[in-house]
PDB file of N, CA and C in Angstrom:
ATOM      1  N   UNK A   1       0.844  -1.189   0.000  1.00  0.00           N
ATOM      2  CA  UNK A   1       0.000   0.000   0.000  1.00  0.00           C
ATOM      3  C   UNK A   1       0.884   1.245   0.000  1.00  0.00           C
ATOM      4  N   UNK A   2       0.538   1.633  -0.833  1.00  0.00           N
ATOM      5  CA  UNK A   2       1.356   3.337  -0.938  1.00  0.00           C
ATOM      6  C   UNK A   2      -0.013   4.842  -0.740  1.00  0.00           C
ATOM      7  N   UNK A   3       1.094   5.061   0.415  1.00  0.00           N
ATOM      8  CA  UNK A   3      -0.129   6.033   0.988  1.00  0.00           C
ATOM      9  C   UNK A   3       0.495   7.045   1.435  1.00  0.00           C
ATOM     10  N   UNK A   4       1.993   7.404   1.590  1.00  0.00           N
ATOM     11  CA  UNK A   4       2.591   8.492   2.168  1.00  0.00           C
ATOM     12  C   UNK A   4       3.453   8.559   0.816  1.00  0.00           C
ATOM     13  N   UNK A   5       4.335  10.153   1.162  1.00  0.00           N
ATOM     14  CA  UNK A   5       5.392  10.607   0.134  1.00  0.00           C
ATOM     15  C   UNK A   5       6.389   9.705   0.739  1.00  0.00           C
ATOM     16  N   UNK A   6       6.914   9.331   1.706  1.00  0.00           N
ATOM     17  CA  UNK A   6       7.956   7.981   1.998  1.00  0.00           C
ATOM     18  C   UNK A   6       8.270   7.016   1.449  1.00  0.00           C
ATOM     19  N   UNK A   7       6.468   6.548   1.189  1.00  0.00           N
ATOM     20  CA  UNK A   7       6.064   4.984   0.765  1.00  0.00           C
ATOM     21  C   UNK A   7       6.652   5.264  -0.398  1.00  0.00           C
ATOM     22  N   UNK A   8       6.107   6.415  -1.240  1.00  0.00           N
ATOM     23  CA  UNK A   8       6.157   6.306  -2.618  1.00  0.00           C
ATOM     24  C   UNK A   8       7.853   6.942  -2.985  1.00  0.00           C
ATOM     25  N   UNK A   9       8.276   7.171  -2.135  1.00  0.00           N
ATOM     26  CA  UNK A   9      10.007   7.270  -2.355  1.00  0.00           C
ATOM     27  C   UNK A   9      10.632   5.941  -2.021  1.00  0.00           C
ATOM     28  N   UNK A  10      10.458   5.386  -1.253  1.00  0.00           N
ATOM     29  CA  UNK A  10      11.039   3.840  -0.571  1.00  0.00           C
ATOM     30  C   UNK A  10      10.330   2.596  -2.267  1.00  0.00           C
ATOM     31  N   UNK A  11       8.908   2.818  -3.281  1.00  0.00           N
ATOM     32  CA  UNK A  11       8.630   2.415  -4.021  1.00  0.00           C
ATOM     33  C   UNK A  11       9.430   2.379  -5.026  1.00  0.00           C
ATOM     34  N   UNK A  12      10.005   4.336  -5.104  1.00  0.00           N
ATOM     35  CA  UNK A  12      10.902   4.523  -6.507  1.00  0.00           C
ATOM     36  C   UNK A  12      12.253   3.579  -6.586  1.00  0.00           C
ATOM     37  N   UNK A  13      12.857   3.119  -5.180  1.00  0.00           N
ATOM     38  CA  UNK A  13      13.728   3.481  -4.934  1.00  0.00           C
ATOM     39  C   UNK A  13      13.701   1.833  -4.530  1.00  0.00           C
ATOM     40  N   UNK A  14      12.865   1.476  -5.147  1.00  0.00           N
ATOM     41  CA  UNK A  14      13.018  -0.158  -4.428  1.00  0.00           C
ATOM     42  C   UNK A  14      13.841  -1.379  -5.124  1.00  0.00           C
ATOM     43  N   UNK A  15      14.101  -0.892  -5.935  1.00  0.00           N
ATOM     44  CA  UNK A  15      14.854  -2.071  -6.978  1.00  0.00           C
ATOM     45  C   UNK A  15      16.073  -1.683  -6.866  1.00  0.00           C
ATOM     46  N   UNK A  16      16.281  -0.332  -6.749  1.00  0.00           N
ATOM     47  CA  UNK A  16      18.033  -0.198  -6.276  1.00  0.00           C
ATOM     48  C   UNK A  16      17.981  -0.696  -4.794  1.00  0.00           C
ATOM     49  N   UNK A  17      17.689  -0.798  -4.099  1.00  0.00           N
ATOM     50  CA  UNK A  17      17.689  -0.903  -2.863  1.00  0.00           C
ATOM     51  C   UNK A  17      17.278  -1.972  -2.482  1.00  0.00           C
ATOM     52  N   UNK A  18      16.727  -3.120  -3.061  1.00  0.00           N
ATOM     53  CA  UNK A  18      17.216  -4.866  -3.145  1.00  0.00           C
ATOM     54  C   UNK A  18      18.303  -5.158  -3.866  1.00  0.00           C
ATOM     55  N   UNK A  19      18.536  -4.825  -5.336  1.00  0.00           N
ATOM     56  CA  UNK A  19      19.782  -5.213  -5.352  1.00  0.00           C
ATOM     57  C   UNK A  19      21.350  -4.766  -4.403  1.00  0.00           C
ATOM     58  N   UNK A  20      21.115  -3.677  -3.469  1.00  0.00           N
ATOM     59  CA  UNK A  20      22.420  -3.318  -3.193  1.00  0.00           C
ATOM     60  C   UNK A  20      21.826  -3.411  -1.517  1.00  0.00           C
ATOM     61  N   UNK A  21      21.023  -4.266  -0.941  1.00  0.00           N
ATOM     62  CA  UNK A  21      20.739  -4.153   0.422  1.00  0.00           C
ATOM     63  C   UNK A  21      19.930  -5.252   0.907  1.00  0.00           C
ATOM     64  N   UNK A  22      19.498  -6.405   0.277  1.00  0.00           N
ATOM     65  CA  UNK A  22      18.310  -7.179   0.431  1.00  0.00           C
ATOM     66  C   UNK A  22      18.428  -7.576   1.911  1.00  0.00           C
ATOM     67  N   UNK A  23      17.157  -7.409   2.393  1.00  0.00           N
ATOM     68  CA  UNK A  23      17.007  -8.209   3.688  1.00  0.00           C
ATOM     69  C   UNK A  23      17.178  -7.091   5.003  1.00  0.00           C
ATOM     70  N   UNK A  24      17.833  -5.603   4.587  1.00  0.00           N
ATOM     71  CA  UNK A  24      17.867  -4.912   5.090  1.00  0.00           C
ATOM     72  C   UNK A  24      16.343  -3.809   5.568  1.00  0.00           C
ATOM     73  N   UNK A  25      17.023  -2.538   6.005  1.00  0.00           N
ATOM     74  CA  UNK A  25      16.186  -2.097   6.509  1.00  0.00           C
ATOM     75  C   UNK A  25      16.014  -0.425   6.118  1.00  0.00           C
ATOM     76  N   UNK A  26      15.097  -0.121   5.487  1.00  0.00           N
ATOM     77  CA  UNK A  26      15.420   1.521   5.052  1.00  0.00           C
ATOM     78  C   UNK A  26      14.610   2.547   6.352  1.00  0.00           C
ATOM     79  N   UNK A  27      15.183   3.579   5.911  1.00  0.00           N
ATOM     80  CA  UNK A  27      14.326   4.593   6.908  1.00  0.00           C
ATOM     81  C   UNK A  27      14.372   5.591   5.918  1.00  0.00           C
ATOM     82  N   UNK A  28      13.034   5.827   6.041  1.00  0.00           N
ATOM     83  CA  UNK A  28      12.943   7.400   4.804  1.00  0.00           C
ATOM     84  C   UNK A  28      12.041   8.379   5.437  1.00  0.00           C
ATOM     85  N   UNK A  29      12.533   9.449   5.097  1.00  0.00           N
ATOM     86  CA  UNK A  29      11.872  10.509   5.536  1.00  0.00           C
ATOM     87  C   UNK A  29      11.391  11.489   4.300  1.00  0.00           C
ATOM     88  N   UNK A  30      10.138  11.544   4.276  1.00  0.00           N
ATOM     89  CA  UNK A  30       9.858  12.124   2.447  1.00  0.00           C
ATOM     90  C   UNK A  30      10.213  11.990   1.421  1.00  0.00           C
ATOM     91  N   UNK A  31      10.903  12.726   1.159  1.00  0.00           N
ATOM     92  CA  UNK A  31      11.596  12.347   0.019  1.00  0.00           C
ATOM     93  C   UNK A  31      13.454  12.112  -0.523  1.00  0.00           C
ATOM     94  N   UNK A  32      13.706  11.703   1.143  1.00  0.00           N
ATOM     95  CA  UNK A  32      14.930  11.217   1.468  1.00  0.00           C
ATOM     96  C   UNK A  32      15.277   9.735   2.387  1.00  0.00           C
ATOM     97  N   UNK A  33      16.167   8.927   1.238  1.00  0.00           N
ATOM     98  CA  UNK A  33      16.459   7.965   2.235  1.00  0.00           C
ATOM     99  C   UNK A  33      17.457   8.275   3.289  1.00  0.00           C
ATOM    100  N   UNK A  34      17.008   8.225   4.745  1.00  0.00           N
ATOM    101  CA  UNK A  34      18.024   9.055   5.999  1.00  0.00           C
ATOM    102  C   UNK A  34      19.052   7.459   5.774  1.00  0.00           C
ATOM    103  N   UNK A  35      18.773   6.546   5.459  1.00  0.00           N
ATOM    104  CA  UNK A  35      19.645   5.496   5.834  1.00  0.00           C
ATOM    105  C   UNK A  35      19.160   3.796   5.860  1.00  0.00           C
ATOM    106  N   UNK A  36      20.131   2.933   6.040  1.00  0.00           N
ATOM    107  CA  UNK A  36      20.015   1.573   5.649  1.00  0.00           C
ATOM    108  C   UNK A  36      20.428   0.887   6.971  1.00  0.00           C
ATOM    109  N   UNK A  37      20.058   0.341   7.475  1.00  0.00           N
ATOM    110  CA  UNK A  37      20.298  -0.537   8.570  1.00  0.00           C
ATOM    111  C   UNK A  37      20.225  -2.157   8.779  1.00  0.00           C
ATOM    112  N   UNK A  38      21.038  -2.970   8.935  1.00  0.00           N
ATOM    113  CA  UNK A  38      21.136  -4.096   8.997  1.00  0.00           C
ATOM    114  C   UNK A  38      19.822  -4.934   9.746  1.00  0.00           C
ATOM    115  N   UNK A  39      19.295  -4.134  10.952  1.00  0.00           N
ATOM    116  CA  UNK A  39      18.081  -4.435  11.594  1.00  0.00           C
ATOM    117  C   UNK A  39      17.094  -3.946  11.902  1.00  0.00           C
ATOM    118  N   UNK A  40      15.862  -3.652  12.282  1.00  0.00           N
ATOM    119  CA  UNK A  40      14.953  -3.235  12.516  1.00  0.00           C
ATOM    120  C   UNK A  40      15.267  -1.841  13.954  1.00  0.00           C
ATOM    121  N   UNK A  41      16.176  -2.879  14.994  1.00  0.00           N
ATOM    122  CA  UNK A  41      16.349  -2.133  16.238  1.00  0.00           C
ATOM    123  C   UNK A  41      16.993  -0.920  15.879  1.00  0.00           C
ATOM    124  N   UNK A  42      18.681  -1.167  14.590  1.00  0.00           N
ATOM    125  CA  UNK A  42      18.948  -0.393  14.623  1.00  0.00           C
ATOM    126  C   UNK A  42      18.383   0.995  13.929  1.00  0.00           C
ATOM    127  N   UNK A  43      17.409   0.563  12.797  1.00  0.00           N
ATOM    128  CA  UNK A  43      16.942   1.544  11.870  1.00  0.00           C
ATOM    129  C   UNK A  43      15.932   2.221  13.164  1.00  0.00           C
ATOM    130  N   UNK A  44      15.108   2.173  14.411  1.00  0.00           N
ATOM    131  CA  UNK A  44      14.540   2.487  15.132  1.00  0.00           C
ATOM    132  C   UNK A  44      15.398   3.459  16.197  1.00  0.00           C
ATOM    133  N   UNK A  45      16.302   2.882  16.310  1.00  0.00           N
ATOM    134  CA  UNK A  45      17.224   3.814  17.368  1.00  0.00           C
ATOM    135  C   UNK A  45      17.951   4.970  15.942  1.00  0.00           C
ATOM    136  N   UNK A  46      17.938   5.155  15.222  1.00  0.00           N
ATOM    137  CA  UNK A  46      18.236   6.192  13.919  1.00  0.00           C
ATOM    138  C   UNK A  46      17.264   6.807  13.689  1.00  0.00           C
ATOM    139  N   UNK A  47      16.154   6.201  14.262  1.00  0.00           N
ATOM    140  CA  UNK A  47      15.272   7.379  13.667  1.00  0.00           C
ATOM    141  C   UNK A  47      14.796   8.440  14.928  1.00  0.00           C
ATOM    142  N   UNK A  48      15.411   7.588  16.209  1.00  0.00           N
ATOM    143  CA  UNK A  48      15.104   8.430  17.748  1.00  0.00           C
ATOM    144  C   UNK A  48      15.851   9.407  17.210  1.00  0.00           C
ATOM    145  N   UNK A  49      17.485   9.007  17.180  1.00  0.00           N
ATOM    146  CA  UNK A  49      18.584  10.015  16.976  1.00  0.00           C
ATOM    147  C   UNK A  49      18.071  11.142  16.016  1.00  0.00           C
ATOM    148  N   UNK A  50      17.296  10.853  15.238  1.00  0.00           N
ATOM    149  CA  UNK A  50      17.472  11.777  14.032  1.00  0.00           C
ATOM    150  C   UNK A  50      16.388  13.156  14.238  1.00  0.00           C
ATOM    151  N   UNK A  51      15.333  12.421  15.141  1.00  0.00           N
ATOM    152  CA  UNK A  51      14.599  13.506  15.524  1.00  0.00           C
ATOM    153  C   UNK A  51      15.213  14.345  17.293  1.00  0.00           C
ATOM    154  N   UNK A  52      15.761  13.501  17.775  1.00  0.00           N
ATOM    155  CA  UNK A  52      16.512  14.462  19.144  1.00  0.00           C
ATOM    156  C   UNK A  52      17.638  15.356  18.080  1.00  0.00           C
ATOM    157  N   UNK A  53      18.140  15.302  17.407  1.00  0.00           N
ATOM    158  CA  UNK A  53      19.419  16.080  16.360  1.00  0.00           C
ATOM    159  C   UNK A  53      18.712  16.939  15.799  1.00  0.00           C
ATOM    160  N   UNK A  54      17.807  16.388  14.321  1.00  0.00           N
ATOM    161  CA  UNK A  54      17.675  17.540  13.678  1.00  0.00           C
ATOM    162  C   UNK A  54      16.379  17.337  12.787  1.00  0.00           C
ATOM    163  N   UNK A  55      15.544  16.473  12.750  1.00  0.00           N
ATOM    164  CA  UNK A  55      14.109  16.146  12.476  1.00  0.00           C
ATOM    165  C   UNK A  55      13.251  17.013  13.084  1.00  0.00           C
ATOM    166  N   UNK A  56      12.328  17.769  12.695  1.00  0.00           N
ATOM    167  CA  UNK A  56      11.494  18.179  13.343  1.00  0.00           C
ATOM    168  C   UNK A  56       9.963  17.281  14.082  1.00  0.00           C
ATOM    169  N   UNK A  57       9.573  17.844  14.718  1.00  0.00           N
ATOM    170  CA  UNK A  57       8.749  16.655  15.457  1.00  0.00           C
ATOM    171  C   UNK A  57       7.375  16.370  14.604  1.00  0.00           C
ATOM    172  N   UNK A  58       7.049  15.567  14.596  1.00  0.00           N
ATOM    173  CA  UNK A  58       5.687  15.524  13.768  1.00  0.00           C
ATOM    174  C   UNK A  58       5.528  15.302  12.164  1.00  0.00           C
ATOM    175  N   UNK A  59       7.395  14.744  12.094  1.00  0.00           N
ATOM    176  CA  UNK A  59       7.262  14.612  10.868  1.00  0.00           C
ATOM    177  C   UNK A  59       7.647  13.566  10.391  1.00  0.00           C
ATOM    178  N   UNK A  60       6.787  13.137   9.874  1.00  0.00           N
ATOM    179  CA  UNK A  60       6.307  11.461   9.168  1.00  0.00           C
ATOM    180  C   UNK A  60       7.464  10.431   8.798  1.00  0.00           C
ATOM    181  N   UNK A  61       7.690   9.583   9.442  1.00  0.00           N
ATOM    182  CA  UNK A  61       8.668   8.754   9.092  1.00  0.00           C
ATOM    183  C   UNK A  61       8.371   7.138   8.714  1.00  0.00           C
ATOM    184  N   UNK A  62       9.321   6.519   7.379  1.00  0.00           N
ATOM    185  CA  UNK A  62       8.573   5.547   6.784  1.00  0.00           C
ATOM    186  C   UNK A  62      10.561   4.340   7.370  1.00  0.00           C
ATOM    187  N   UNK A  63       9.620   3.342   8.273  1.00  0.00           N
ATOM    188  CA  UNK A  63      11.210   1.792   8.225  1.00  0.00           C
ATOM    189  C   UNK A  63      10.366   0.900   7.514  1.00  0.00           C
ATOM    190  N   UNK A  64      11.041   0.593   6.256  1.00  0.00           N
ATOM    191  CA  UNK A  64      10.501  -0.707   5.426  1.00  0.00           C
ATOM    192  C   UNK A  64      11.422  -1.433   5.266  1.00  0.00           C
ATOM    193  N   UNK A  65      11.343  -2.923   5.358  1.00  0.00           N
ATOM    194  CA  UNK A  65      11.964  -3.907   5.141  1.00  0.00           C
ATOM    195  C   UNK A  65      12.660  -3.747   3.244  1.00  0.00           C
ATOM    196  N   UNK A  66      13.696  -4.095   3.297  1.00  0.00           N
ATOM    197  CA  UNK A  66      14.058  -4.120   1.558  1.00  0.00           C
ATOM    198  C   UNK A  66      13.501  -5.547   1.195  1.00  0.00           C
ATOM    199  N   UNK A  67      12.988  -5.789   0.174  1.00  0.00           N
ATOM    200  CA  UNK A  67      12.249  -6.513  -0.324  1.00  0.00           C
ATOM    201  C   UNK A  67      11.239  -6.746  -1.142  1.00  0.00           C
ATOM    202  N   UNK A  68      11.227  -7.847  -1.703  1.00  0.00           N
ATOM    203  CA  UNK A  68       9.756  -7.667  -2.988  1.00  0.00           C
ATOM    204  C   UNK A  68       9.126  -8.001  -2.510  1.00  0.00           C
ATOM    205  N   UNK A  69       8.432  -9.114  -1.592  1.00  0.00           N
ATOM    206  CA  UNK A  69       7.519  -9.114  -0.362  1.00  0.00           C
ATOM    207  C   UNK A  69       7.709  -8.763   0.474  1.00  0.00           C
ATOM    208  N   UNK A  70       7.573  -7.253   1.344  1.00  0.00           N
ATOM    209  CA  UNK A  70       7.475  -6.734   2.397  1.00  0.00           C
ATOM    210  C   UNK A  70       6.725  -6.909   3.582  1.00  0.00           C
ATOM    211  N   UNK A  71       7.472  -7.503   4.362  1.00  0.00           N
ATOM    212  CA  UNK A  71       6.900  -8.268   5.464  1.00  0.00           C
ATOM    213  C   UNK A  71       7.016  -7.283   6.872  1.00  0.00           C
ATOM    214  N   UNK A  72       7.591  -6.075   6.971  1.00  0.00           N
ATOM    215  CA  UNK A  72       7.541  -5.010   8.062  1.00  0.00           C
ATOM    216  C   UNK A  72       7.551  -4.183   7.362  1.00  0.00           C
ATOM    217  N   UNK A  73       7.028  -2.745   7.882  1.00  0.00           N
ATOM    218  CA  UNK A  73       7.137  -1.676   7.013  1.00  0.00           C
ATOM    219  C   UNK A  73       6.187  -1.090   8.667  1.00  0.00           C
ATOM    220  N   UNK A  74       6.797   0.341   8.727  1.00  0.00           N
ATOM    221  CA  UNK A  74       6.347   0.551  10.214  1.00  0.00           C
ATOM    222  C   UNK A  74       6.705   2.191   9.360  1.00  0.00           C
ATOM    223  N   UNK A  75       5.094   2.987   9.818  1.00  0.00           N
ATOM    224  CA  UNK A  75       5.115   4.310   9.780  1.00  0.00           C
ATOM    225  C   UNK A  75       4.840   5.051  11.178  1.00  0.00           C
ATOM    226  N   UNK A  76       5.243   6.386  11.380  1.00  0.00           N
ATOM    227  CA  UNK A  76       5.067   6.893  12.743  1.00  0.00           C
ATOM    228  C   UNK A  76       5.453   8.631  11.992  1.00  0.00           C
ATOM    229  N   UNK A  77       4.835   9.120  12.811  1.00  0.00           N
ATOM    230  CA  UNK A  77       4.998  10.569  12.990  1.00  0.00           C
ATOM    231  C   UNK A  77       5.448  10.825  14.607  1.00  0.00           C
ATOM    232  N   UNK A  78       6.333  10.852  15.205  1.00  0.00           N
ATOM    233  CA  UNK A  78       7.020  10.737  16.639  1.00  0.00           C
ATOM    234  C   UNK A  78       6.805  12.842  17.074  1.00  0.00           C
ATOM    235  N   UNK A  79       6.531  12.467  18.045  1.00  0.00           N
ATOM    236  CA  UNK A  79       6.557  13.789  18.815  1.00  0.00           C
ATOM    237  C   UNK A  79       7.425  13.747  20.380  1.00  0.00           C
ATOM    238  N   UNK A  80       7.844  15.052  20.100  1.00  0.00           N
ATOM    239  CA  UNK A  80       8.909  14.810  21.331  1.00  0.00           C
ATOM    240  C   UNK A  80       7.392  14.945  22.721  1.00  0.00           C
ATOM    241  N   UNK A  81       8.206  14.668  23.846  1.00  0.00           N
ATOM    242  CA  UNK A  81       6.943  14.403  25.284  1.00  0.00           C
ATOM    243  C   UNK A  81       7.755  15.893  25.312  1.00  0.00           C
ATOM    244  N   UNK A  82       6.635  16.379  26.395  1.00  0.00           N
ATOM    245  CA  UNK A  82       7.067  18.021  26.799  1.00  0.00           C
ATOM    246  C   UNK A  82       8.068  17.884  27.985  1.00  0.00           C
ATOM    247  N   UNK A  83       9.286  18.859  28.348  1.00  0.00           N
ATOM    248  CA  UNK A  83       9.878  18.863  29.033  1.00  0.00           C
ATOM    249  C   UNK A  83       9.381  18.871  30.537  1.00  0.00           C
ATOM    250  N   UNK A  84       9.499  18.004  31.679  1.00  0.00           N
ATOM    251  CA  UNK A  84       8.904  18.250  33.168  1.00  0.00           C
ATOM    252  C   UNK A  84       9.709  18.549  33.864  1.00  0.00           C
ATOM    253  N   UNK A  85       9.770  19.657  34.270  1.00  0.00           N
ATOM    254  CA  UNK A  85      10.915  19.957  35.414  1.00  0.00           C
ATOM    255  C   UNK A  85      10.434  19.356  36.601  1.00  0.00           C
ATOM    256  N   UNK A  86      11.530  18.491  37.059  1.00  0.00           N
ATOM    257  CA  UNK A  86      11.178  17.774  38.164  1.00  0.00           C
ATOM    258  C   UNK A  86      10.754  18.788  40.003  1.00  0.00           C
ATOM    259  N   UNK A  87       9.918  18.666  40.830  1.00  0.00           N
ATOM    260  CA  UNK A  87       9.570  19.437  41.863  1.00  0.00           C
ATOM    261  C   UNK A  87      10.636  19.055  42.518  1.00  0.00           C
ATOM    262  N   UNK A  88      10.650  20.585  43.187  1.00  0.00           N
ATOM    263  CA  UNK A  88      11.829  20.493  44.561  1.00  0.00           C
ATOM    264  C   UNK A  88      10.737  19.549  45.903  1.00  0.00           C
ATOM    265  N   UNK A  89      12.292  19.123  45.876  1.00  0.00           N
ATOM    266  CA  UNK A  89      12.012  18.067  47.239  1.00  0.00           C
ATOM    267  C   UNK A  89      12.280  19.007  48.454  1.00  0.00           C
ATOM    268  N   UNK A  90      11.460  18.747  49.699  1.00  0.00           N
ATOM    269  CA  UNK A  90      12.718  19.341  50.789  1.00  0.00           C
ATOM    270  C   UNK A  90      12.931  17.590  51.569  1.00  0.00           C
ATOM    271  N   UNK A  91      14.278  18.128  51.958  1.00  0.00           N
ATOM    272  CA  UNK A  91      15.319  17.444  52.832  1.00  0.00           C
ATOM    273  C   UNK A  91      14.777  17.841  54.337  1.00  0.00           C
ATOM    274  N   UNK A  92      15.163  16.949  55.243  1.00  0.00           N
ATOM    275  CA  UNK A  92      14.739  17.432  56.636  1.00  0.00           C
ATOM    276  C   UNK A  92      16.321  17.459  56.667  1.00  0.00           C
ATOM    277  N   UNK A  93      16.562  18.481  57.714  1.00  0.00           N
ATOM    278  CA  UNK A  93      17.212  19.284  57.891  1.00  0.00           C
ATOM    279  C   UNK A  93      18.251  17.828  58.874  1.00  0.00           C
ATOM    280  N   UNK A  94      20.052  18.644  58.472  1.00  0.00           N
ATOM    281  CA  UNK A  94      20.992  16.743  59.095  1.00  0.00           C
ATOM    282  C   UNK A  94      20.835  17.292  60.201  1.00  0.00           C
ATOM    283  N   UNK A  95      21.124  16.191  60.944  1.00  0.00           N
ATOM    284  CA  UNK A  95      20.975  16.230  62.466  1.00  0.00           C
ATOM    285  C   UNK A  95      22.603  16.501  62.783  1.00  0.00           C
ATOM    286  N   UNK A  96      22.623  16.782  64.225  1.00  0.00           N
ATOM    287  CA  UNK A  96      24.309  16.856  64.647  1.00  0.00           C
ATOM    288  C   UNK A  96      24.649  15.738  65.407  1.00  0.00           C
TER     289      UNK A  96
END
């Protein structure tokens, strides 16, 4: 199913990317492949990195398996959680 600008870049881009990767793992972001990863975990921890660095939040990200039967293919739009500044504690006061 092709339903995002990802899908349909990871589509164009699929026959180069079995012959020079089979079994691997792409991560695309629109209309860029960010990268190729040997596994699922690692293409997942690349795509944390990529939005704490320099991804903006909310923006659509496509990990598809390389392959002519695609058996994973995982979309997400990731948003960062809001910053919580943790509450002051009080300490009881040391004894002597």
């Amino acid at each position: 199913m092709v339903d995002s600008e990802a899908a349909l870049t990871f589509e164009s881009m699929k026959a180069d990317l079995i012959r020079s990767f089979p079994g691997q793992f792409a991560l695309i972001c629109g209309q860029r492949l960010m990268g190729v990863y040997a596994t699922l975990d690692e293409a997942m921890v690349a795509t944390s990195e990529a939005f704490d660095e320099y991804l903006p939040a909310g923006m659509p990200v496509l990990i598809s398996e390389i392959a002519e039967q695609v058996s994973v293919r995982i979309t997400a739009t990731p948003h960062r959680k809001p910053v919580v500044k943790a509450a002051a504690t009080k300490r009881a006061p040391a004894r002597p």
